[in-house]
Protein backbone atom coordinates (compact mmCIF):
# COMPACT_ATOMS: atom_id res chain seq x y z
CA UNK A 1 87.77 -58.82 -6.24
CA UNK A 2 85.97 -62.19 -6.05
CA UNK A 3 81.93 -62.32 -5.28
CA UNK A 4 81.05 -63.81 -2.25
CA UNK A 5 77.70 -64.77 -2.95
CA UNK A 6 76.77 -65.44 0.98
CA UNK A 7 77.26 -61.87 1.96
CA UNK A 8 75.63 -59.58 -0.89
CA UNK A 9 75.66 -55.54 0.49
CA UNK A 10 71.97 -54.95 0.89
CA UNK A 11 71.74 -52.45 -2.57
CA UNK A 12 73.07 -55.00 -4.42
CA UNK A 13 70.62 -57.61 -2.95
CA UNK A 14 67.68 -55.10 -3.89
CA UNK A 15 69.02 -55.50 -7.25
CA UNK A 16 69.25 -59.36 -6.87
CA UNK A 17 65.61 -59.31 -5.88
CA UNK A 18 64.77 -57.00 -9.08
CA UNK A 19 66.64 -59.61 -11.45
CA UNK A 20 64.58 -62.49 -9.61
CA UNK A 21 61.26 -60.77 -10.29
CA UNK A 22 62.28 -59.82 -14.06
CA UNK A 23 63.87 -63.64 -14.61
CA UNK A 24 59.68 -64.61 -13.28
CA UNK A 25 58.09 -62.26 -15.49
CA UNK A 26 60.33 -64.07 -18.39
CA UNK A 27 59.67 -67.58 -17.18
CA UNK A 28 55.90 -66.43 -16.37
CA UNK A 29 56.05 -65.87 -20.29
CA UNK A 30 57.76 -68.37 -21.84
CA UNK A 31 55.40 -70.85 -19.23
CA UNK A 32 52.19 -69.14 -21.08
CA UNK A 33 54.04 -69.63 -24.42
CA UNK A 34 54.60 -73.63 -23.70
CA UNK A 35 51.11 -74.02 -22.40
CA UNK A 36 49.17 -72.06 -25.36
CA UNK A 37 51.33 -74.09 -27.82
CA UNK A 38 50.26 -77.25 -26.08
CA UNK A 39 47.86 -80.30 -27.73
CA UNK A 40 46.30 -80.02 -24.56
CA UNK A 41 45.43 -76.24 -24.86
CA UNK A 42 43.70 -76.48 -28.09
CA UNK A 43 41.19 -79.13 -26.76
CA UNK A 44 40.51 -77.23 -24.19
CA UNK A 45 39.59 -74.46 -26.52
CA UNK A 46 37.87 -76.59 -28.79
CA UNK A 47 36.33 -78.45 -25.73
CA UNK A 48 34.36 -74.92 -25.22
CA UNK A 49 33.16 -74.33 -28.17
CA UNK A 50 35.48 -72.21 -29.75
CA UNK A 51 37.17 -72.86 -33.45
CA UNK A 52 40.76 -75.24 -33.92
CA UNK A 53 42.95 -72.13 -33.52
CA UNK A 54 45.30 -74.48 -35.71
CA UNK A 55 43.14 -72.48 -38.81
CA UNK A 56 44.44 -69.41 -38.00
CA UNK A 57 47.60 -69.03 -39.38
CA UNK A 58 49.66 -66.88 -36.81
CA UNK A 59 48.92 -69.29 -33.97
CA UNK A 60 50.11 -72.27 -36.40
CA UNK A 61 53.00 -70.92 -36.79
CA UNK A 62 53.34 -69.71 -32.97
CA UNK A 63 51.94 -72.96 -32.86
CA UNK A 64 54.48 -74.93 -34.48
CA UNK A 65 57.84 -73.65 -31.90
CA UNK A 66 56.15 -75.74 -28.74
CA UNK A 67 59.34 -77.31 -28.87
CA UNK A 68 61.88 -74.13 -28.73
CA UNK A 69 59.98 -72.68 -26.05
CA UNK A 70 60.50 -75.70 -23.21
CA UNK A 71 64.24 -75.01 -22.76
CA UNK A 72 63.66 -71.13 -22.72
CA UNK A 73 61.21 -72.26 -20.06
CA UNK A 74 64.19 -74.62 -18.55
CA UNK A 75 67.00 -71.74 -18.78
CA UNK A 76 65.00 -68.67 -17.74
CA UNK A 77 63.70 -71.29 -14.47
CA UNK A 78 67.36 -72.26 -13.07
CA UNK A 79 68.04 -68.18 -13.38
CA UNK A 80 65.48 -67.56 -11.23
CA UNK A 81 66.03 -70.05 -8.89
CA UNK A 82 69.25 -69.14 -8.72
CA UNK A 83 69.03 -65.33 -8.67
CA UNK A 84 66.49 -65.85 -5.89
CA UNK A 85 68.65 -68.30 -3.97
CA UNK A 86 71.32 -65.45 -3.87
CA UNK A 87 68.80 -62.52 -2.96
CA UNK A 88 66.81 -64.67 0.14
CA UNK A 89 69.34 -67.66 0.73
CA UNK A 90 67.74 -70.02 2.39
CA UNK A 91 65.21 -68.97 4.61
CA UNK A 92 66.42 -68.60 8.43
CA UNK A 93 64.00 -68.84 11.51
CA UNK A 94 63.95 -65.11 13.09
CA UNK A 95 64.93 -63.37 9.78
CA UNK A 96 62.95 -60.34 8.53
CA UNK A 97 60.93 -61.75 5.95
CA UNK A 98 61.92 -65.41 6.53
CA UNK A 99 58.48 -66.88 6.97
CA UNK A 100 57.31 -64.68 3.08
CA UNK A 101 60.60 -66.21 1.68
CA UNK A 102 59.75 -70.09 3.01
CA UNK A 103 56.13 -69.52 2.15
CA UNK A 104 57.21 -68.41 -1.47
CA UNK A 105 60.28 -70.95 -1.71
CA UNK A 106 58.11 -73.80 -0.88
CA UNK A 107 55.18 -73.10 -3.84
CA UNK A 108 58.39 -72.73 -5.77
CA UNK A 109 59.72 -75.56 -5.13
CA UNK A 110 56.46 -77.61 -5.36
CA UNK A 111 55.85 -75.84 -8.83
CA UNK A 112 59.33 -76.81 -9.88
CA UNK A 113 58.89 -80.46 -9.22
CA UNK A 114 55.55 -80.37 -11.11
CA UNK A 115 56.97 -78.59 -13.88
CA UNK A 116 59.65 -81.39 -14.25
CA UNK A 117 56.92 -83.61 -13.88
CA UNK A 118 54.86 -81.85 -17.26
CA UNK A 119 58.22 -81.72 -19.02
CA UNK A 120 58.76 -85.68 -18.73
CA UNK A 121 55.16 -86.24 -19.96
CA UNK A 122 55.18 -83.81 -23.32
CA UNK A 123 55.60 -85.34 -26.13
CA UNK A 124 58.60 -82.67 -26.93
CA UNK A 125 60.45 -84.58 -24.83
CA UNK A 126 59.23 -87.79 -26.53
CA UNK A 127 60.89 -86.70 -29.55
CA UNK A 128 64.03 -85.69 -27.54
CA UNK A 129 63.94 -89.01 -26.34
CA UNK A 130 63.50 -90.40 -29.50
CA UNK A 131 66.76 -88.14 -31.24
CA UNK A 132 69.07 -90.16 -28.53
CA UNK A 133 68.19 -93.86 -28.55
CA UNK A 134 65.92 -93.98 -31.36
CA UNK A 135 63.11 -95.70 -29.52
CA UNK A 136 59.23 -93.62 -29.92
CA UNK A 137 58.33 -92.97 -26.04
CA UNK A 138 54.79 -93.52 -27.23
CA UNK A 139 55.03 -96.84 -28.04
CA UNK A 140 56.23 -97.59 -24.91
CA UNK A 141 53.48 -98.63 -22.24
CA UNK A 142 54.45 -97.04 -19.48
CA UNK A 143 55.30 -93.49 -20.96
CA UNK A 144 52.10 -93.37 -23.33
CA UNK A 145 50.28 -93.94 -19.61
CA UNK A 146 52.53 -91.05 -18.25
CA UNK A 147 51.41 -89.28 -21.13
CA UNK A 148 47.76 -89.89 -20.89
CA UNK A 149 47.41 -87.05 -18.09
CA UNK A 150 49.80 -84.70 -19.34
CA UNK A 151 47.01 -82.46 -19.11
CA UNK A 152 46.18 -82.79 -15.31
CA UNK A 153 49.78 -82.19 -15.17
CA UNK A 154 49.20 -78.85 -16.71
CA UNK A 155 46.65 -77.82 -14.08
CA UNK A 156 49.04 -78.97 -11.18
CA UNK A 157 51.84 -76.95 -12.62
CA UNK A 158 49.36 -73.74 -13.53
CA UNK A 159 48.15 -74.18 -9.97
CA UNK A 160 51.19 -74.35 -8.07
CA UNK A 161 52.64 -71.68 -10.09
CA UNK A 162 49.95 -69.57 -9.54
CA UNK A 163 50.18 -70.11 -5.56
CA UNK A 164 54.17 -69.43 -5.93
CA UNK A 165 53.21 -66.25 -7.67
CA UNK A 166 50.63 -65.24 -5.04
CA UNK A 167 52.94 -65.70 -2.37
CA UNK A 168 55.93 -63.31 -4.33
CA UNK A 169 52.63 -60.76 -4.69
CA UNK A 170 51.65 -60.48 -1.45
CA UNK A 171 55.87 -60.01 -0.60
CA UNK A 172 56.95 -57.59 -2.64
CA UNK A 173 53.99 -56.65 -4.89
CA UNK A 174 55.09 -56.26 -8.42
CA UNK A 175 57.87 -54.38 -8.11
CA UNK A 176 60.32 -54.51 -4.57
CA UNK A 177 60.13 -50.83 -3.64
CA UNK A 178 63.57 -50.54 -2.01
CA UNK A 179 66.08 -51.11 0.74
């Protein structure tokens, strides 16, 4: 039996929702993982007044995967995206729910573009970019300015995420309670 993935039985589509929300929560994570493993994070820290958490020797080390966590980031993203995209589809004028599902699909889609956005500016992807053609994005002008506000980056995508977020909260709440 093949899955038609344009008409999903509404208790199955509950449970699309469910996955959605749980594939958030994960990206929600590994998104707090990137951004407390960021340069920018500890001068932010250090900017008010607190220690280089680099000197404590858990967060080094937590410290010192910023570059694992980005594609968890990536990967746990396009499954939500895509589990969501099955549960709502795209949003239809008249639908029940349709204006909570465009509201929450555009901050989505605006925090997705910023996030791609942050992701071109980290330096992680410098030395991704550096792996491949063996040039040091730094060096070049034009990324090291691209680079220079990787930090207002970081506020766009925490802000836009946080909107998306708000939007799925006032939806379902935390958890969709059922058909």
């Amino acid at each position: 039996m093949a899955l038609n993935l344009l008409s999903i039985p509404a208790d199955t589509a509950l449970y699309g929702e469910k996955l959605s929300i749980v594939l958030g929560f994960i990206t929600a994570i590994a998104a707090l993982a990137t951004f407390t493993t960021c340069r920018n994070f500890i001068a932010l820290v250090m900017k008010f007044g607190f220690m280089n958490p680099l000197q404590v020797r858990w967060y080094n080390k937590f410290y010192q995967s910023h570059g694992y966590y980005w594609p968890i980031l990536w990967i746990t993203l396009v499954l939500h995206i895509i589990t969501a995209l099955m549960h709502s589809k795209w949003p239809q004028a008249g639908a029940p729910d349709s204006v909570e599902h465009l509201n929450i699909f555009i901050a989505g889609l605006v925090s997705f573009v910023a996030m791609i956005v942050l992701g071109l500016s980290c330096r992680a992807f410098g030395v991704f970019v550096n792996t491949f053609t063996g040039q040091i994005p730094l060096e070049i002008r034009l990324f090291a300015e691209f680079y220079r506000h990787h930090g207002l980056y970081w506020f766009i995508f925490l802000t836009t995420f946080t909107v998306h977020f708000v939007f799925a909260y006032l939806h379902v709440g935390f958890w969709p309670s059922g058909v």
